[in-house]
Protein backbone atom coordinates (compact mmCIF):
# COMPACT_ATOMS: atom_id res chain seq x y z
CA UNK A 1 137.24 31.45 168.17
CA UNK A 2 135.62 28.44 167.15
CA UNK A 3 134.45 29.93 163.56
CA UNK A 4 133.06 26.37 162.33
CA UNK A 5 130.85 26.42 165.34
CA UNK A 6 130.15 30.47 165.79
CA UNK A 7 129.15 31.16 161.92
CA UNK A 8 126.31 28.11 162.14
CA UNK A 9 125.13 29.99 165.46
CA UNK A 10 124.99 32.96 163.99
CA UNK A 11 122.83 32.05 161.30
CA UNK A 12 120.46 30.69 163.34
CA UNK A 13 120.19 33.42 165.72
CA UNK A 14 119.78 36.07 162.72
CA UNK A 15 117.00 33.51 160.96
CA UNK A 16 114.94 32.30 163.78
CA UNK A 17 114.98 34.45 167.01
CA UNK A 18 115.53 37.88 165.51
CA UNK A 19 112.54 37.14 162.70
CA UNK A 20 110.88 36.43 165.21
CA UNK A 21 111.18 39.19 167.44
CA UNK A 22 111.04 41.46 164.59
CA UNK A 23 107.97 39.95 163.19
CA UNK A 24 106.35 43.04 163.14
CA UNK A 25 106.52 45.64 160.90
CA UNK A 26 104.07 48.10 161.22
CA UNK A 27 102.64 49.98 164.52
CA UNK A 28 99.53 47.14 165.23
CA UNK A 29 97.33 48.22 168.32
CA UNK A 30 99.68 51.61 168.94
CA UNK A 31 98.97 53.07 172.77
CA UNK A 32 96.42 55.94 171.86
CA UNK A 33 94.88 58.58 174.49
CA UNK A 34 91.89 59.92 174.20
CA UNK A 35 91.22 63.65 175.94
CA UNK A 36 87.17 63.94 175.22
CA UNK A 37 85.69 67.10 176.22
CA UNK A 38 82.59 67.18 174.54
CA UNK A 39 81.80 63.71 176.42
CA UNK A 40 79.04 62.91 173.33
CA UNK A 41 77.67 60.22 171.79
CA UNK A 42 79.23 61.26 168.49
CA UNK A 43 82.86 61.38 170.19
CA UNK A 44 82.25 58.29 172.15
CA UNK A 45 81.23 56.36 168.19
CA UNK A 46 84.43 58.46 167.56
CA UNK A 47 86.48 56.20 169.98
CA UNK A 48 85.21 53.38 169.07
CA UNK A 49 86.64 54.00 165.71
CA UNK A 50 90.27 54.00 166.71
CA UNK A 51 90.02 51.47 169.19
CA UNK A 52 88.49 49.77 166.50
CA UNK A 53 91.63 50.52 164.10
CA UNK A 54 94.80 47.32 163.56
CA UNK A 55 96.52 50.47 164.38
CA UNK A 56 94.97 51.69 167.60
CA UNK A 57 94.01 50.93 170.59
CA UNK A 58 92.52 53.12 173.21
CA UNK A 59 94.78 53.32 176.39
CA UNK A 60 92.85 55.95 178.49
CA UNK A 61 89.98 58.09 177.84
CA UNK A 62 89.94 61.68 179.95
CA UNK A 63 87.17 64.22 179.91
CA UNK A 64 89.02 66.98 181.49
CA UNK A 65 91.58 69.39 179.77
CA UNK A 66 95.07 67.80 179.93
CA UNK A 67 98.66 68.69 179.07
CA UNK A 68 99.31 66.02 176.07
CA UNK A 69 103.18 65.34 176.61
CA UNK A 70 101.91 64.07 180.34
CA UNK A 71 100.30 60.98 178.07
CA UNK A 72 103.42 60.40 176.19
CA UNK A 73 106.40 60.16 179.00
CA UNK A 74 107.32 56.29 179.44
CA UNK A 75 106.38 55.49 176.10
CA UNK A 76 102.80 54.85 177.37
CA UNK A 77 101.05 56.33 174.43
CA UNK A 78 102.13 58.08 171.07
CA UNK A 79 99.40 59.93 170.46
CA UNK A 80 96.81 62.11 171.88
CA UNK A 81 93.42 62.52 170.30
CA UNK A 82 91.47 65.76 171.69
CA UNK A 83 87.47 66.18 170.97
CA UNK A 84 87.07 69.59 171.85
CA UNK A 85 83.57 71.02 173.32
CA UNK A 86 80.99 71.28 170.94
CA UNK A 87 82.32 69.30 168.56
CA UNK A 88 78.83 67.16 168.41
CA UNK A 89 77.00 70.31 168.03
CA UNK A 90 79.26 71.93 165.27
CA UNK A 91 79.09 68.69 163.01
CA UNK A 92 75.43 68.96 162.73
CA UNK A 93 74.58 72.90 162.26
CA UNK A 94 77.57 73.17 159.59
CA UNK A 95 80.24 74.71 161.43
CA UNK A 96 83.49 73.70 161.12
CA UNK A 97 85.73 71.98 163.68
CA UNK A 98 88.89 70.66 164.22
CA UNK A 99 89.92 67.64 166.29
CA UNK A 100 93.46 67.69 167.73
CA UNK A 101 96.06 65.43 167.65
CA UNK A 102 99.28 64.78 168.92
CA UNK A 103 101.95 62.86 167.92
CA UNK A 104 105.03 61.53 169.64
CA UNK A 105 107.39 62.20 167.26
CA UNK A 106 110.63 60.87 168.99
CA UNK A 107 111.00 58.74 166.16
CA UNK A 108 109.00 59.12 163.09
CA UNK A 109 108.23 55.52 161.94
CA UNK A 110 106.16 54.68 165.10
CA UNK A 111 103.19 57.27 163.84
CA UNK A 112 102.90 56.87 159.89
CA UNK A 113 99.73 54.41 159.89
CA UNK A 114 98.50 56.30 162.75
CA UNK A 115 98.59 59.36 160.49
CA UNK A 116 97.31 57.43 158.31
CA UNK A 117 94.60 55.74 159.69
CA UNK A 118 93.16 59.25 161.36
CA UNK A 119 92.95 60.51 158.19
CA UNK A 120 91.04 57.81 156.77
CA UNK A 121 88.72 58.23 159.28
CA UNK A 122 87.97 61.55 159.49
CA UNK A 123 87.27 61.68 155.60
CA UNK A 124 85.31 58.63 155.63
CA UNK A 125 82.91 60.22 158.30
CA UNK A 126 83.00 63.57 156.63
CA UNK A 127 81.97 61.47 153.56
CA UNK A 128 79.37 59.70 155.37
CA UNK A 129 77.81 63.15 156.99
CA UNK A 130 77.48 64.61 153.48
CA UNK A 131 74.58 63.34 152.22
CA UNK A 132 75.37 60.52 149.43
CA UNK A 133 72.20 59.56 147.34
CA UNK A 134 70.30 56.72 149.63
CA UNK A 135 72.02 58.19 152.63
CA UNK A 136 70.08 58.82 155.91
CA UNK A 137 72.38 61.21 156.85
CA UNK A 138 71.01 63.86 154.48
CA UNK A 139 70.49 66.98 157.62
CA UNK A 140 74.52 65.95 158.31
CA UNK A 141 76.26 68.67 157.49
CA UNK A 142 79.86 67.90 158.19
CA UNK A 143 82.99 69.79 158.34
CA UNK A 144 85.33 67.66 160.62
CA UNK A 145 88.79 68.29 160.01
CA UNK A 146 92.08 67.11 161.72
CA UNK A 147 94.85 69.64 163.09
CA UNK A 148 97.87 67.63 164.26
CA UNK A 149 100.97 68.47 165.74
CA UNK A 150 104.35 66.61 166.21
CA UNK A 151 105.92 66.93 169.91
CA UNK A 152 109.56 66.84 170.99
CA UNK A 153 111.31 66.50 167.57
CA UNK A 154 108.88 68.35 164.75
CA UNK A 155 111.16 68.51 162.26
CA UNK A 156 112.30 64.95 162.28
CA UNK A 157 115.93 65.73 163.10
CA UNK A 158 118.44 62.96 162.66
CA UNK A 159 120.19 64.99 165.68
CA UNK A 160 117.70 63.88 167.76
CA UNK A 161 117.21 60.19 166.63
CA UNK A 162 119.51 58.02 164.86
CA UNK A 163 122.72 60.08 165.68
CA UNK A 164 121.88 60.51 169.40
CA UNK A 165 120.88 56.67 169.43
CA UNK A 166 124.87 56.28 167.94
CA UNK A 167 126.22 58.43 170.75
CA UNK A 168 125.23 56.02 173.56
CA UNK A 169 125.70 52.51 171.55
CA UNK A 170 129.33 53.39 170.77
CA UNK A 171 129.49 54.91 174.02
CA UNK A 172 128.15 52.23 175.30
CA UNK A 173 129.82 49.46 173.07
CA UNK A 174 133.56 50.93 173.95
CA UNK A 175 132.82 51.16 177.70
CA UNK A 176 132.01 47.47 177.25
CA UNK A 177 135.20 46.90 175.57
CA UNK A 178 137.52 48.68 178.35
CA UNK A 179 135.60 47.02 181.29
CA UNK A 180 134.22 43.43 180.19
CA UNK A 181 137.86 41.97 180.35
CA UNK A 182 138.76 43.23 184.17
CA UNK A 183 138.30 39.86 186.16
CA UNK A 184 140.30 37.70 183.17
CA UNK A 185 143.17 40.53 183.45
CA UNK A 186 142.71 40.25 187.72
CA UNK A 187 142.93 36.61 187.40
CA UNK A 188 145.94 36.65 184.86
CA UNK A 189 147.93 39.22 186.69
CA UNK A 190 147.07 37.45 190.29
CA UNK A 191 145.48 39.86 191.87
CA UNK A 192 141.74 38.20 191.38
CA UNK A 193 143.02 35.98 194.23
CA UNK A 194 143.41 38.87 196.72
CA UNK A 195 140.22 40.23 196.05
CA UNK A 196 138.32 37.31 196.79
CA UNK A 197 140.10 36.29 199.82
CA UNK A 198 140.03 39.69 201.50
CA UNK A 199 137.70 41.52 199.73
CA UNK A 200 133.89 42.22 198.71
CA UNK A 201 131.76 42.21 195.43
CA UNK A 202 132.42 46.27 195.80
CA UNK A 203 136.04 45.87 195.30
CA UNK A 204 135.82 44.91 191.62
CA UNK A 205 132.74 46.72 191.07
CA UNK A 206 134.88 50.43 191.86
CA UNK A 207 137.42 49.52 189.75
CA UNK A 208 134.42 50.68 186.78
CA UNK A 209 133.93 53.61 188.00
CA UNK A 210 136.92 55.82 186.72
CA UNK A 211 135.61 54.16 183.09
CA UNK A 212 131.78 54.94 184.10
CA UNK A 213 132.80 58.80 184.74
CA UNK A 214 134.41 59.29 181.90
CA UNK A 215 132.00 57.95 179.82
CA UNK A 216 129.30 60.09 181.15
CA UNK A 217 131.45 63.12 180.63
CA UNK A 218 132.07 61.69 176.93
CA UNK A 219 128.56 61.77 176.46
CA UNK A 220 128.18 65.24 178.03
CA UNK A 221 130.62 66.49 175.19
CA UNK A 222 128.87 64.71 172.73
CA UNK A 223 125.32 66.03 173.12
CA UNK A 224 127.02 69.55 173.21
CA UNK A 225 128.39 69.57 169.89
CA UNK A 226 125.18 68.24 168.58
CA UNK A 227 123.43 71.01 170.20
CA UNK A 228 125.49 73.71 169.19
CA UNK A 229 126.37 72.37 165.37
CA UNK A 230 122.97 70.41 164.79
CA UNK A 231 119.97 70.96 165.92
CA UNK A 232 119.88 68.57 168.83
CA UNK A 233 116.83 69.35 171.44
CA UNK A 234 117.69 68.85 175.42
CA UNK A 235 114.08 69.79 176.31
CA UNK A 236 115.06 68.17 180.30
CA UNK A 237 117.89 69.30 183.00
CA UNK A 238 120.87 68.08 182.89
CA UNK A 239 121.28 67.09 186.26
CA UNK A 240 118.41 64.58 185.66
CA UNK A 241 120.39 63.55 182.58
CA UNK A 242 123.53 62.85 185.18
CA UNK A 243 122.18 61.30 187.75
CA UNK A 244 120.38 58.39 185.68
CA UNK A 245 123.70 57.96 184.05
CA UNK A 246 125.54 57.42 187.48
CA UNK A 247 123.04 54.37 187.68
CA UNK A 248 123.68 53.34 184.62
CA UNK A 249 127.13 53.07 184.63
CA UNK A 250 127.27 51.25 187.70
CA UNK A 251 124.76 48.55 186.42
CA UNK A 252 126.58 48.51 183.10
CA UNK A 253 129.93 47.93 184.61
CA UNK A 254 128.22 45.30 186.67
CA UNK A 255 126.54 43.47 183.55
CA UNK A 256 130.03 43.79 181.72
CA UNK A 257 132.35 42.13 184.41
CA UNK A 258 129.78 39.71 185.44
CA UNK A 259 129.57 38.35 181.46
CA UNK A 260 133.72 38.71 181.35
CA UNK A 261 134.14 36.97 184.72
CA UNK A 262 134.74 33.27 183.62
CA UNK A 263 136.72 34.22 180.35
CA UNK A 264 140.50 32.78 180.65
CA UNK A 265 141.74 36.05 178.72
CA UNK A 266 140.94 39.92 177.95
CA UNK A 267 140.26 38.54 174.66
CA UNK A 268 137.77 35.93 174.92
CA UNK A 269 135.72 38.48 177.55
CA UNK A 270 135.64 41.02 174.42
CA UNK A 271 133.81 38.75 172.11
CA UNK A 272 131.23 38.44 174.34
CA UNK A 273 130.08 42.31 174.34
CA UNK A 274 127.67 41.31 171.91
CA UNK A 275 125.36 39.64 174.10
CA UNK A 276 125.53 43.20 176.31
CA UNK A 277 125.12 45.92 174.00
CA UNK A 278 123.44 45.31 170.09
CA UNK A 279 120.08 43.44 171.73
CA UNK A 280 119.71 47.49 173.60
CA UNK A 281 120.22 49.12 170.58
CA UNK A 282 117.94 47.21 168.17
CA UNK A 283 115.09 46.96 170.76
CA UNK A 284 115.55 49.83 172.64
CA UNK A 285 113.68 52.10 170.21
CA UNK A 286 116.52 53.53 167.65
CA UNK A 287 116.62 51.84 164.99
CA UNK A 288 112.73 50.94 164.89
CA UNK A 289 109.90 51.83 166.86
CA UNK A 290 108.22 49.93 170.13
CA UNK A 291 105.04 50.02 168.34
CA UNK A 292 106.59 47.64 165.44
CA UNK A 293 107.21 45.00 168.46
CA UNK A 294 104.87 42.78 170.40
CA UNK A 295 105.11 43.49 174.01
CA UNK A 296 106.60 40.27 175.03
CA UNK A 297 109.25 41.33 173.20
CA UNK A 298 109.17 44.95 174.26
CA UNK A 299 109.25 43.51 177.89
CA UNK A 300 112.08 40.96 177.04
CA UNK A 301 114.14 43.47 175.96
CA UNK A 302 114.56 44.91 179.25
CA UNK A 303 117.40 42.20 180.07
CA UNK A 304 119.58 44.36 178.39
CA UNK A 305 121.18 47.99 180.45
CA UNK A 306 120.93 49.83 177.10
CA UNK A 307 117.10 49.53 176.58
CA UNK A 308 116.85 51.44 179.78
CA UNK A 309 118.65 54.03 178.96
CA UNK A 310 117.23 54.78 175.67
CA UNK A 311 113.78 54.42 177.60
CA UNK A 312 115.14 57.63 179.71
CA UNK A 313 116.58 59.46 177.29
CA UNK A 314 114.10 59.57 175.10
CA UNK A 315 111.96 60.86 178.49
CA UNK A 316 114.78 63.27 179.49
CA UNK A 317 116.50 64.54 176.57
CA UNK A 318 113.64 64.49 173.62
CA UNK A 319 110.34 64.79 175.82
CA UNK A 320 111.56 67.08 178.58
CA UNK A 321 110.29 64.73 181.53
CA UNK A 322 111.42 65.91 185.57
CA UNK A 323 111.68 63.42 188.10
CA UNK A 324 108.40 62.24 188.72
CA UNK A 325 107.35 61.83 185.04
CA UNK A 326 110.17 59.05 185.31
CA UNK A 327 109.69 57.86 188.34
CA UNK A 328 107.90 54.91 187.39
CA UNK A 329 110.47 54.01 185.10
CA UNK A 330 113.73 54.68 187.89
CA UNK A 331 111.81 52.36 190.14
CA UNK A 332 112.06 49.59 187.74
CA UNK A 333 115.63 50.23 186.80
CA UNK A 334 115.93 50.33 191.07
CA UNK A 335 114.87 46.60 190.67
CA UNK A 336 116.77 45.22 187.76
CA UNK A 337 120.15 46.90 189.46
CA UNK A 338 119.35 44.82 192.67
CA UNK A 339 118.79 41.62 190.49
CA UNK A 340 122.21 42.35 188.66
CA UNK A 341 123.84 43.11 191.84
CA UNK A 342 122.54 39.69 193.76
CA UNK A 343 123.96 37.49 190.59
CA UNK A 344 127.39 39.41 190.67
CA UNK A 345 127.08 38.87 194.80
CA UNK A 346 126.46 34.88 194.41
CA UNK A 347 129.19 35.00 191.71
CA UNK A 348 131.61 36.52 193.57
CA UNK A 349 130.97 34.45 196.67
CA UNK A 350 131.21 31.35 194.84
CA UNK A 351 134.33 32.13 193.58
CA UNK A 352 135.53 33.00 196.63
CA UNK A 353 134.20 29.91 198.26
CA UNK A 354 135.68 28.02 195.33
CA UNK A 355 139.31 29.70 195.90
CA UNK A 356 139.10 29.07 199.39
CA UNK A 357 138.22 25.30 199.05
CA UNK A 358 141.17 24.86 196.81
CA UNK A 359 143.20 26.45 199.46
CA UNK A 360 142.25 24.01 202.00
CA UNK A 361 143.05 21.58 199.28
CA UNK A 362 146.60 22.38 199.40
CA UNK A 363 147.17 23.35 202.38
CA UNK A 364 146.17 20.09 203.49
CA UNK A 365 148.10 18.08 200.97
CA UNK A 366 151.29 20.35 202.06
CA UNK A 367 150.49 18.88 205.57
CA UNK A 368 150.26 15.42 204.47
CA UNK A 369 153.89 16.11 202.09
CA UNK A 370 155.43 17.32 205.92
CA UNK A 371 154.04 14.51 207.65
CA UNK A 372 155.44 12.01 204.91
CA UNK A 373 158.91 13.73 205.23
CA UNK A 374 158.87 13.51 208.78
């Protein structure tokens, strides 16, 4: 390793395009549903107020009842606000009400100025509606008070957030290690030559598998001690867990070869599993929430296989979600495996076409040797 060169590069990746991309460090213009059943003009000033919020923005307003984790699956909102019937009515003749809200509490950072800003709000119209001296709002009587509830981890269990994030970056991370160096150990042994004279793209690509399985069943293991000696909650089916990891896998072993491919050793191919794996885990949603990042960024980290699959098990394990709450999601993956797969097709053809060329090469300098000796 070039260290003179590497440590420079380093620091400028860690200075300029990580403070960049983690610029932000609060949740500014946070997805936010609104379910409105009292459809007035004091719930509609209502949403104007949180739209109105740095740390809100208003990504759907519904006016018929609604089951709130339905808003949160994808990481399309993290929060529901519901104005229930009446509420209009109730502010003025004294009685008091409650609006609900809900937060997405798969990781706990992503809501605390949402928290925050509700509250303000609520008190400052409360304050408003009770009658301050000058105040037109003297008949006002008030009494608007917030009942929230945290979905899918309530008690803010490690079990189900930073540890479970660990289980699939090392998981991740190691599979990396064991696969990345394949085509540099083909090459070195010979055998890369074979492949690409007889063989397909698929013919490297299976030889992940046996590594794919076992990581999946390492994972498996994992998530069951958590669950029996912490407090992990698997709130989905684990046959939807399974199958998005056999897709997965066999994108990840993909990615991992593809990176290792024109490495001259095992070696070299290892250093490069940090361009696979720590971009995943850092803006995947682990370590800090989507709501700190601005979407570009939330849409640039899709280039790497692990911000996927945090994006479904966070929709799987934590939130519970079946196949159709996903869907949306798997569809996407769908098209960034067929993008992976037609680079690691025009890779391996060009190698082949490459070896083959060479071949000619000699063969045809052997001929001209024969002809000499002749």
């Amino acid at each position: 390793m070039p260290y003179e060169k590497v440590s420079i590069m380093v620091a400028m990746v860690i200075s300029v395009v990580l403070c960049v991309m983690l610029g932000g460090n609060f949740s500014k213009d946070a997805p936010v549903v609104v379910v409105d059943l009292d459809n007035s003009a004091y719930t509609r000033e209502l949403t104007n107020r949180i739209d109105a919020s740095e740390y809100m923005k208003v990504a759907a307003v519904v006016n018929t009842p609604a089951d709130p984790r339905s808003f949160l699956y994808r990481d399309r909102a993290v929060a529901v606000v519901y104005f229930p019937a009446g509420i209009e009515k109730d502010r003025y003749t004294g009685v008091e009400n409650r609006i609900g809200i809900f937060y997405d509490n798969t990781n706990v950072a992503q809501t605390a100025e949402i928290k925050e800003a509700m509250n303000e709000l609520i008190a400052l119209d409360n304050a408003a509606a009770g009658g301050d001296p000058g105040s037109t709002n003297d008949t006002i009587a008030g009494g608007i008070r917030l009942a929230d509830r945290n979905l899918f981890n309530p008690n803010a269990s490690t079990s189900n957030g930073m540890t479970l994030g660990f289980l699939f970056f090392f998981g991740s991370m190691f599979y990396t290690f064991a696969t990345i160096g394949m085509v540099p150990r083909l090459r070195l042994s010979g055998e890369l030559d074979a492949v690409l004279r007889a063989g397909t793209p698929w013919d490297i690509i299976v030889r992940t598998l046996p590594y794919g399985g076992l990581l999946i069943v390492s994972w498996c293991v994992g998530m069951a001690v958590l669950r029996v000696w912490g407090d992990l909650i698997f709130a989905g089916h684990l046959a939807n867990f399974v199958f998005v990891q056999i897709f997965y896998v066999f994108v990840l072993g993909m990615v991992t070869t593809l990176t290792g491919w024109t490495a001259a050793n095992p070696g070299i191919a290892a250093s490069r599993m940090i361009l696979i794996i720590p971009g995943g885990f850092i803006f995947g949603g682990p370590t800090g929430p989507l709501t700190h990042f601005a979407d570009w960024v939330v849409g640039f980290s899709h280039i790497w296989p692990l911000t996927w699959e945090f994006h479904f098990t966070r929709d799987i394990i934590t939130r519970g979600a079946d196949f159709m709450n996903y869907a949306a999601t798997f569809g996407a993956f769908l098209i960034y495996i067929a993008v992976i797969g037609i680079l690691y097709t025009l890779r391996f053809y060009r190698a082949k076409k490459e070896l083959l060329a060479r071949d000619a090469e000699e063969h045809a300098r052997a001929g001209a040797r024969l002809t000499a000796e002749s």
